[in-house]
C-alpha atoms as a PDB file:
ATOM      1  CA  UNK A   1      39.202  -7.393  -0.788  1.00  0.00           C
ATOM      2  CA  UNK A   2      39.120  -8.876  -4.257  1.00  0.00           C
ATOM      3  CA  UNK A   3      36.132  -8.012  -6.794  1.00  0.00           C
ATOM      4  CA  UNK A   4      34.933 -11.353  -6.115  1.00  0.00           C
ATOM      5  CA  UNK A   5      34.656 -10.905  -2.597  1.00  0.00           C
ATOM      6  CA  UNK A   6      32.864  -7.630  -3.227  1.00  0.00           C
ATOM      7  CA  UNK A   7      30.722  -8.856  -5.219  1.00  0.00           C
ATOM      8  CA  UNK A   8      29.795 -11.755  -2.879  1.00  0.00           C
ATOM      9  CA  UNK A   9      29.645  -9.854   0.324  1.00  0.00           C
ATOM     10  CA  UNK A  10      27.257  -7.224  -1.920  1.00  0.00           C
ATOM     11  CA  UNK A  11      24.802 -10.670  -2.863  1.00  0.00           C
ATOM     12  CA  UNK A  12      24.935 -11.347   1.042  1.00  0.00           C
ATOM     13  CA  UNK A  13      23.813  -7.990   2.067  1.00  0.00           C
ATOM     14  CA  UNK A  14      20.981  -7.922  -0.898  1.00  0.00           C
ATOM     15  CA  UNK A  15      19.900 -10.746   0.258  1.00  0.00           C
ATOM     16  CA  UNK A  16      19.580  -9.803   4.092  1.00  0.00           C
ATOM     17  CA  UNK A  17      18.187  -6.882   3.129  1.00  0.00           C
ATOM     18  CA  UNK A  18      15.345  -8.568   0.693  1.00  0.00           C
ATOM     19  CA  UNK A  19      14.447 -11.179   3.574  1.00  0.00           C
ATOM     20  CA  UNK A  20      14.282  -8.034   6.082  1.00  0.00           C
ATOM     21  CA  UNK A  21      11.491  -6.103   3.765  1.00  0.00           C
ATOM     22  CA  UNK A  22       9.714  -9.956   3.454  1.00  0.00           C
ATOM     23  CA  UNK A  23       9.699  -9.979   7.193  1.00  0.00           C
ATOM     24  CA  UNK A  24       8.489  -6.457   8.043  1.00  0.00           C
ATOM     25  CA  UNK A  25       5.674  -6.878   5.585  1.00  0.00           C
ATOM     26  CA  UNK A  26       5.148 -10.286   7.073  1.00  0.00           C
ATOM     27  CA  UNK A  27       4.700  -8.889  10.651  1.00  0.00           C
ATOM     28  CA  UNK A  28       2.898  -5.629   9.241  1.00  0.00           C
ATOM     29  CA  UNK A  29       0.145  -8.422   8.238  1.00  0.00           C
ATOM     30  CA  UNK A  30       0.434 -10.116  11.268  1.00  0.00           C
ATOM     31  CA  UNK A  31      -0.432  -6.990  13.459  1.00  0.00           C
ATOM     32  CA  UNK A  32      -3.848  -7.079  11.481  1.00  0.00           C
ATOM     33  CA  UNK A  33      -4.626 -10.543  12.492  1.00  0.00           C
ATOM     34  CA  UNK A  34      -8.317 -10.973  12.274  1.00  0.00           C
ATOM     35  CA  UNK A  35      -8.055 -12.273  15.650  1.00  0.00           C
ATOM     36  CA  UNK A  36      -5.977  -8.927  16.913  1.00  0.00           C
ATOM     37  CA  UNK A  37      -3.605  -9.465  20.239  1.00  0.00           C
ATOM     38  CA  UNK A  38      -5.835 -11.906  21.676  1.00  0.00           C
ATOM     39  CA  UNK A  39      -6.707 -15.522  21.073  1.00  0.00           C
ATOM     40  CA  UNK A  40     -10.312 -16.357  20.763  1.00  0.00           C
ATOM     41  CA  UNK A  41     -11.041 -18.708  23.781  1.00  0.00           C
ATOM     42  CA  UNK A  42     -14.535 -19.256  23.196  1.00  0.00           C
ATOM     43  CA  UNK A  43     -16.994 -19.137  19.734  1.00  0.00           C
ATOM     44  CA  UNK A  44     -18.505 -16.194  21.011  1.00  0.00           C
ATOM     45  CA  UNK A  45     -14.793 -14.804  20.582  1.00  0.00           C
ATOM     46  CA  UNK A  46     -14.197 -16.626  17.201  1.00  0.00           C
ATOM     47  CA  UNK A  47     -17.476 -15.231  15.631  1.00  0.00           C
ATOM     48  CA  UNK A  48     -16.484 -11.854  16.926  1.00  0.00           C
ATOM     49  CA  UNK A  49     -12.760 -12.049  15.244  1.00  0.00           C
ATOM     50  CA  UNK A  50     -14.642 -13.609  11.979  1.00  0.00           C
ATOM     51  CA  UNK A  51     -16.734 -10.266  11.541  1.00  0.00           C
ATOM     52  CA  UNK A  52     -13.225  -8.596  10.593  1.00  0.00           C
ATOM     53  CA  UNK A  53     -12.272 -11.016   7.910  1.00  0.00           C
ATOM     54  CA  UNK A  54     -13.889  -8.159   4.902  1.00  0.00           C
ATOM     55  CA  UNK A  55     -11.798  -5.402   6.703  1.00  0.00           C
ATOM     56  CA  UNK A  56      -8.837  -7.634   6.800  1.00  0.00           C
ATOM     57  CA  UNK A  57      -8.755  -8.567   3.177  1.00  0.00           C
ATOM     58  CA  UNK A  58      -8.719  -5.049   2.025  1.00  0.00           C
ATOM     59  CA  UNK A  59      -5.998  -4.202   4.263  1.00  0.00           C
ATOM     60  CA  UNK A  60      -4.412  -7.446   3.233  1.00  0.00           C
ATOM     61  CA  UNK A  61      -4.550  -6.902  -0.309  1.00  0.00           C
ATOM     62  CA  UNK A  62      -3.283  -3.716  -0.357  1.00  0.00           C
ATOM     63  CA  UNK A  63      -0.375  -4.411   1.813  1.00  0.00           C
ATOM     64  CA  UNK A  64       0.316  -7.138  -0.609  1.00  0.00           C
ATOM     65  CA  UNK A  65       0.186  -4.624  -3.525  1.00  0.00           C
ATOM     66  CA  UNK A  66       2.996  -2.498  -2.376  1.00  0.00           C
ATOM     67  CA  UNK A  67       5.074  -5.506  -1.461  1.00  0.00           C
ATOM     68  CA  UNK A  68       4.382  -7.666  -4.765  1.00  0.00           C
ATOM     69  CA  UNK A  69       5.586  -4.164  -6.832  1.00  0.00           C
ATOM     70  CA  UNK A  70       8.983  -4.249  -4.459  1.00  0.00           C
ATOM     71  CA  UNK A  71       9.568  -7.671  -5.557  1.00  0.00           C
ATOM     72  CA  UNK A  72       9.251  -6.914  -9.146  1.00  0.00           C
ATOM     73  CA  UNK A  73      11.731  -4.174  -8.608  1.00  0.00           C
ATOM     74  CA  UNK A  74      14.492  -6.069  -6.681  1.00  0.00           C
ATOM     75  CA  UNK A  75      13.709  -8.775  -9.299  1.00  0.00           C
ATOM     76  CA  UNK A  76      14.053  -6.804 -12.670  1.00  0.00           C
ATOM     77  CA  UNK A  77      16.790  -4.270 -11.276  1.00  0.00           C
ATOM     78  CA  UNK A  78      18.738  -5.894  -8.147  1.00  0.00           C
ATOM     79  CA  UNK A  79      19.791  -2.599  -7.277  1.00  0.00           C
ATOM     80  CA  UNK A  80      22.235  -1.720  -4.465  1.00  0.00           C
ATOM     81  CA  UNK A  81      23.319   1.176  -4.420  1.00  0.00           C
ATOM     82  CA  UNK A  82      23.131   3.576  -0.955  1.00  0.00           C
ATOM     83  CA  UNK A  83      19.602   5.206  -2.891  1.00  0.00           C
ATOM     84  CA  UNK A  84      17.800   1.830  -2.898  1.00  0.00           C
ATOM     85  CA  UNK A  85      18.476   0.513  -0.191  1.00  0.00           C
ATOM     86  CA  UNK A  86      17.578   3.743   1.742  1.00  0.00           C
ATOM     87  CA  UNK A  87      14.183   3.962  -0.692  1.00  0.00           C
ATOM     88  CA  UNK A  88      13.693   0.296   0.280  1.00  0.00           C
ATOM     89  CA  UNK A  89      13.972   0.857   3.812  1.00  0.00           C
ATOM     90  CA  UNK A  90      11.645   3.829   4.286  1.00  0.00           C
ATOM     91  CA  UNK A  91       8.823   1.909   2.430  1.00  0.00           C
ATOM     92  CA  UNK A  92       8.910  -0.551   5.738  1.00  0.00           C
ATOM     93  CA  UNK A  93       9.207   2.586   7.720  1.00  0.00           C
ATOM     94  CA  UNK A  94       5.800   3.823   5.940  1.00  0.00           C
ATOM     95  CA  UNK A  95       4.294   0.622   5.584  1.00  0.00           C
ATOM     96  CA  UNK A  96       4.554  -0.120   9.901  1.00  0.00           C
ATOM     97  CA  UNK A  97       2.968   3.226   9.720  1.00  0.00           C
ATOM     98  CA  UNK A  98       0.618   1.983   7.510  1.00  0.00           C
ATOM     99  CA  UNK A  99      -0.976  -0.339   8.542  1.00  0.00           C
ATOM    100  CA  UNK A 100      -2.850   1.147  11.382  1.00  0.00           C
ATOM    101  CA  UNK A 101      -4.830   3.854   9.725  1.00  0.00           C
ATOM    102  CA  UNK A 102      -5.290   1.044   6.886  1.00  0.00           C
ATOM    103  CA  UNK A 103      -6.982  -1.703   9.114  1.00  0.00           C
ATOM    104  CA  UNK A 104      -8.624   1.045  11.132  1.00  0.00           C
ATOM    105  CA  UNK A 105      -9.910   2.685   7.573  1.00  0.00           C
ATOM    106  CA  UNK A 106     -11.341  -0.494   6.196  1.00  0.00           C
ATOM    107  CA  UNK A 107     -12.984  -1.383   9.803  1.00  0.00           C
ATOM    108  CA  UNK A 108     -15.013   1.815   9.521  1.00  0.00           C
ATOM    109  CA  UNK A 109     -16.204   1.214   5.955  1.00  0.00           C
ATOM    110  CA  UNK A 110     -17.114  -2.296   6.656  1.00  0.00           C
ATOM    111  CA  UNK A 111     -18.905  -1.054  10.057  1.00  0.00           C
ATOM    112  CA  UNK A 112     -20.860   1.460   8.187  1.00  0.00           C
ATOM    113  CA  UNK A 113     -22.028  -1.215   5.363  1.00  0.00           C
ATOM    114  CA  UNK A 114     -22.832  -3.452   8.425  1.00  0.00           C
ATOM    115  CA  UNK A 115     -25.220  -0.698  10.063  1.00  0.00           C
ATOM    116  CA  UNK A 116     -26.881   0.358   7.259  1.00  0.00           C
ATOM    117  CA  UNK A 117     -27.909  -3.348   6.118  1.00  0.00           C
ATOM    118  CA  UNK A 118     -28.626  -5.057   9.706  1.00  0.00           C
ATOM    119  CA  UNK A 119     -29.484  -1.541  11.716  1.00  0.00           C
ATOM    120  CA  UNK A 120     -27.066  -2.223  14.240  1.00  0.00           C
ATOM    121  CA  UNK A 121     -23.447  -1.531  15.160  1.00  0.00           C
ATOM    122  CA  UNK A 122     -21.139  -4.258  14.264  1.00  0.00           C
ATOM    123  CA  UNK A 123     -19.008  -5.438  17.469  1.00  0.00           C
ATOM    124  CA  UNK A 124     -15.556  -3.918  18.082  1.00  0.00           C
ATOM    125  CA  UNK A 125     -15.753  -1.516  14.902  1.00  0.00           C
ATOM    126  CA  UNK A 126     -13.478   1.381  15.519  1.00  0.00           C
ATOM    127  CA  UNK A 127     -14.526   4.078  17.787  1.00  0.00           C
ATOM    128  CA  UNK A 128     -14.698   7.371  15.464  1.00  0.00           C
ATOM    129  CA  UNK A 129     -17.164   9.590  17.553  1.00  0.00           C
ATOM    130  CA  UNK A 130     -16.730  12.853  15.446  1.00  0.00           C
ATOM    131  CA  UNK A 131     -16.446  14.317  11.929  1.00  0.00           C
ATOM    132  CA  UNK A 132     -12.946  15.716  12.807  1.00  0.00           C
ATOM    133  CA  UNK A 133     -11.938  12.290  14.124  1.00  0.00           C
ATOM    134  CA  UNK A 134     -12.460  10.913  10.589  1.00  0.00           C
ATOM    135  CA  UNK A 135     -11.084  13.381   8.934  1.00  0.00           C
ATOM    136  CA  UNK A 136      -7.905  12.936  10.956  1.00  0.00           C
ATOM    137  CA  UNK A 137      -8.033   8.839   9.805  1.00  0.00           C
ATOM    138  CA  UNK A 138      -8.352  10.106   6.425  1.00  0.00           C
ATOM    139  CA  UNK A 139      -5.588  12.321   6.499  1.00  0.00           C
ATOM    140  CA  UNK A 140      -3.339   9.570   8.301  1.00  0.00           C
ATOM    141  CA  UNK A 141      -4.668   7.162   5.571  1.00  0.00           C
ATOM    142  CA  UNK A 142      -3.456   9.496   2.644  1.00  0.00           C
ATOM    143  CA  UNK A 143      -0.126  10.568   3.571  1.00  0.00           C
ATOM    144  CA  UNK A 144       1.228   7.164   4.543  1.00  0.00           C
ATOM    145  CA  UNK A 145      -0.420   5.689   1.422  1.00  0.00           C
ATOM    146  CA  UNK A 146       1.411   8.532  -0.891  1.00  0.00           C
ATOM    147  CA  UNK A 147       3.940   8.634   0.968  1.00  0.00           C
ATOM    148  CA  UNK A 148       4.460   4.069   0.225  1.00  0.00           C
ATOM    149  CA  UNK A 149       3.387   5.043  -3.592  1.00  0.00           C
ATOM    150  CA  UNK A 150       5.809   7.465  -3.368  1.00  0.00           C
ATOM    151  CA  UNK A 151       9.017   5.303  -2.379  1.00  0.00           C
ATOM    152  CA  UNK A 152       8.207   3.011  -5.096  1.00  0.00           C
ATOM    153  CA  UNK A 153       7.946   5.399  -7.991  1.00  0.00           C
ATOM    154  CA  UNK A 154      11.292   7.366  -6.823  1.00  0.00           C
ATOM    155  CA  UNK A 155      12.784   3.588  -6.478  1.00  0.00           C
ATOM    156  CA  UNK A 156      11.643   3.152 -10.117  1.00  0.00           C
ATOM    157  CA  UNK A 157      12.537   5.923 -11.413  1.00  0.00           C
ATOM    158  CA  UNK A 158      16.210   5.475  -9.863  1.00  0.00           C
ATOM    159  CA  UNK A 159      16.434   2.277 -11.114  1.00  0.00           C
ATOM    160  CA  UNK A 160      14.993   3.250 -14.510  1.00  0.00           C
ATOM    161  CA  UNK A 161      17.782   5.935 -15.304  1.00  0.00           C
ATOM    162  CA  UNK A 162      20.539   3.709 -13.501  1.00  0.00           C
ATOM    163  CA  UNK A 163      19.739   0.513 -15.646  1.00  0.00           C
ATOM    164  CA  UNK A 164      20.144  -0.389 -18.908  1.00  0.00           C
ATOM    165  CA  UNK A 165      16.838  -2.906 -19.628  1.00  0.00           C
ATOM    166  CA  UNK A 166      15.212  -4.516 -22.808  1.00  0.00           C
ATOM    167  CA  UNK A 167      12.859  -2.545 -24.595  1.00  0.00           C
ATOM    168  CA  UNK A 168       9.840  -4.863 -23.433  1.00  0.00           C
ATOM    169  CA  UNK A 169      11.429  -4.634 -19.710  1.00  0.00           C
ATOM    170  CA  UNK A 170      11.478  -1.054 -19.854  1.00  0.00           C
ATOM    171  CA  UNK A 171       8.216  -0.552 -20.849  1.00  0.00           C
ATOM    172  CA  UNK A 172       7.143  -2.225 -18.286  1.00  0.00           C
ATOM    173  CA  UNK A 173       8.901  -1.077 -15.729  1.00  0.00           C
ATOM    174  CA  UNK A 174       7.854   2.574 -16.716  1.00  0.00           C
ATOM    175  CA  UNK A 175       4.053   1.347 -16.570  1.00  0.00           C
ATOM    176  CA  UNK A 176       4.709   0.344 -13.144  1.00  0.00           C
ATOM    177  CA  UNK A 177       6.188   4.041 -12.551  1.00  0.00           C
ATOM    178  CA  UNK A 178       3.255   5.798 -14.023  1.00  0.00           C
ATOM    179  CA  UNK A 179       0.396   3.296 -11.977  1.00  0.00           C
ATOM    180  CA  UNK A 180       2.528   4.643  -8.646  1.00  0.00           C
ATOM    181  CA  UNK A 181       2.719   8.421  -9.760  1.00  0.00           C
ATOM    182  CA  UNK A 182      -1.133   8.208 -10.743  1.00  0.00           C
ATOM    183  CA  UNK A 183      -1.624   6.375  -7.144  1.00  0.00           C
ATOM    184  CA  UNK A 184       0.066   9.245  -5.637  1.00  0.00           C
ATOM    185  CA  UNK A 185      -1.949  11.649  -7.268  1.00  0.00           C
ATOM    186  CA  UNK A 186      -5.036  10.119  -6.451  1.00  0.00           C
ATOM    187  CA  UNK A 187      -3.927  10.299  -2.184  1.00  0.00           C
ATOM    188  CA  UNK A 188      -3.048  13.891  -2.573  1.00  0.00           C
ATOM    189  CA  UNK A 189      -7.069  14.341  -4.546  1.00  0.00           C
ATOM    190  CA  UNK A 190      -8.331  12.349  -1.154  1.00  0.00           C
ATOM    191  CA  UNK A 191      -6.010  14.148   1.539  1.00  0.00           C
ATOM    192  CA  UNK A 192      -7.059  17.455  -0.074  1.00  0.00           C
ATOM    193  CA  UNK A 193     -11.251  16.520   0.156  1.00  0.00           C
ATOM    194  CA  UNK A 194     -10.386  14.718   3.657  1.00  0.00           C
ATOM    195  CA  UNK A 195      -9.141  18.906   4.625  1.00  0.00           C
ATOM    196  CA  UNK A 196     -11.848  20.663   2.461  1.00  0.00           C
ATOM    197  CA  UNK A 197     -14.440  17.824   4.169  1.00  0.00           C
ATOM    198  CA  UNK A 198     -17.484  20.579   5.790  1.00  0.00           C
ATOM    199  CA  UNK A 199     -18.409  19.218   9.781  1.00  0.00           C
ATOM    200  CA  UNK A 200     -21.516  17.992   7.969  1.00  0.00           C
ATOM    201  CA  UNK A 201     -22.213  14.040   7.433  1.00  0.00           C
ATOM    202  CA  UNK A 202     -22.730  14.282   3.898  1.00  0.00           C
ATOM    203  CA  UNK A 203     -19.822  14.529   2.119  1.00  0.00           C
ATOM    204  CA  UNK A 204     -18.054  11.984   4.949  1.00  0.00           C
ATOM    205  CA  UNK A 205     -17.420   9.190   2.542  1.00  0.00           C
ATOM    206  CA  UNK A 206     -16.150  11.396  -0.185  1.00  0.00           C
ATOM    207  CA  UNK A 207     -12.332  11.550   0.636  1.00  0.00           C
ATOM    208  CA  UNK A 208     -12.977   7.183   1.143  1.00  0.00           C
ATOM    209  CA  UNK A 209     -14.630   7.098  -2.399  1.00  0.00           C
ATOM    210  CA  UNK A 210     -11.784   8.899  -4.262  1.00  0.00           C
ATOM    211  CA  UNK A 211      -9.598   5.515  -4.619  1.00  0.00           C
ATOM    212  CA  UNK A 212     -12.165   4.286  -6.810  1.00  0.00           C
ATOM    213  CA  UNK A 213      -9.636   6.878  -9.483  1.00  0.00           C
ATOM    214  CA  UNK A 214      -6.880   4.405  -8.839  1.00  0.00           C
ATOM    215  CA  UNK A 215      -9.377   2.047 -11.762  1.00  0.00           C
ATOM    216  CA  UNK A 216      -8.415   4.476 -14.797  1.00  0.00           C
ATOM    217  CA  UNK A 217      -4.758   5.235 -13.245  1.00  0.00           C
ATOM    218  CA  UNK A 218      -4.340   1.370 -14.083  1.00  0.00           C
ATOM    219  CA  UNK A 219      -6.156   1.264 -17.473  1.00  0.00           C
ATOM    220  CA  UNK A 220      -4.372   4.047 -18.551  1.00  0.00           C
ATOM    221  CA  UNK A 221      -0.832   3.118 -17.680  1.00  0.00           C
ATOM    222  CA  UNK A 222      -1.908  -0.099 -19.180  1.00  0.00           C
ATOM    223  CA  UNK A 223      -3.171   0.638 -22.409  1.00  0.00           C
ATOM    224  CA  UNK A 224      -0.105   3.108 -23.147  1.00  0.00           C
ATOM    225  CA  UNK A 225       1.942  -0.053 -21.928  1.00  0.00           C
ATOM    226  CA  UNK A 226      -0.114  -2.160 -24.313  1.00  0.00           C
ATOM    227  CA  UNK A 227       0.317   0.447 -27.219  1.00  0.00           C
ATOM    228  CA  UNK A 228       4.126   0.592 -26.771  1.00  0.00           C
ATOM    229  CA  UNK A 229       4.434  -3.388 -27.264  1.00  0.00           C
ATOM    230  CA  UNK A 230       2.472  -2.754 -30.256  1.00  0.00           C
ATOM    231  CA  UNK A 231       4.980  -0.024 -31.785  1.00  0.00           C
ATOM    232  CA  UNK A 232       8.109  -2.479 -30.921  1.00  0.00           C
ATOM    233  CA  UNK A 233       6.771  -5.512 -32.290  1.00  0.00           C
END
């Protein structure tokens, strides 16, 4: 096989691979429908599938997150080497993991706001009937979001050490690296409160509440990419 035909069959394969992660993220948002497995077949049935809409949009954008930082990878580095691709492929494998805890997380927390505000239990909110229950969904909710933020800052970092970018391109590219390391760091703070969490109710939101740290990860990864830019210009 020539080195043009290696080079062609390698675009093919990029390619199929790049439409494959599109398409498992695409069905990893369909499985969070707001309508679920079933059709609504009456408005009873739509206005119960419209109460998930909040829930879905968190899950949704956060899904969307992970895939819109893969894109900017495969788009600045177009990497394929046997490490991406097998990088690439276990962030699908994590994501279908995913994105049960994360609907099922973000069903809870919109339940709870519902409960508090209108004193009574929103329909078809998830079924968590025990302190250990939620600490299990907390624990499933960490590890397969580290373990997502993970994949993408060892992708980065691959691609980082295996590329040769622009000055501007790298900066970037390492701010992306340092938001995913921070968003690691901030799962392992929540997995570690979701095992210290006591039977008691009160501290039951804490492990939940520790995201809220992904804020500075991102202001601080920005404003050392921001202060980089300033020492190249």
């Amino acid at each position: 096989m020539s080195e043009h035909d290696a080079a062609h069959v390698g675009r093919v394969e990029a390619h199929r691979l790049d439409g494959f992660i599109d398409a498992a993220f695409a069905f990893a948002v369909s499985v969070m429908a707001i309508a679920g497995a079933e059709t609504p077949h009456s408005l009873h049935d739509l206005l119960r599938a419209l109460d998930r809409i909040p829930a879905f949009a968190c899950s949704f954008a956060t899904l969307m997150i992970f895939w819109h930082r893969h894109v900017r990878w495969r788009d600045r580095f177009r990497l394929h080497d046997a490490a991406s691709i097998t990088l690439s492929l276990m962030l699908i494998f994590f994501a279908l993991i995913f994105v049960y805890p994360l609907n099922m997380l973000f069903q809870a927390m919109f339940a709870s706001f519902y409960g508090a505000f209108a004193h009574a239990p929103l329909p078809d909110a998830p079924d968590i009937g025990s302190m250990h229950e939620l600490k299990a969904l907390y624990i499933c909710y960490g590890l397969a979001y580290a373990c997502m933020a993970g994949c993408l800052a060892w992708l980065y970092r691959h691609s980082i050490r295996r590329s040769r970018l622009a000055r501007v391109e790298g900066i970037e590219a390492r701010e992306t690296f340092y938001t995913l390391l921070g968003s690691v760091a901030v799962a392992a703070a929540s997995l570690l409160a979701a095992w210290l969490m006591p039977s008691s109710g009160a501290w039951d939101g804490v492990p939940g509440f520790l995201y809220v740290l992904l804020t500075p990860v991102y202001w601080l990864a920005g404003r050392w990419s921001r202060q980089a830019l300033a020492r190249s210009a």
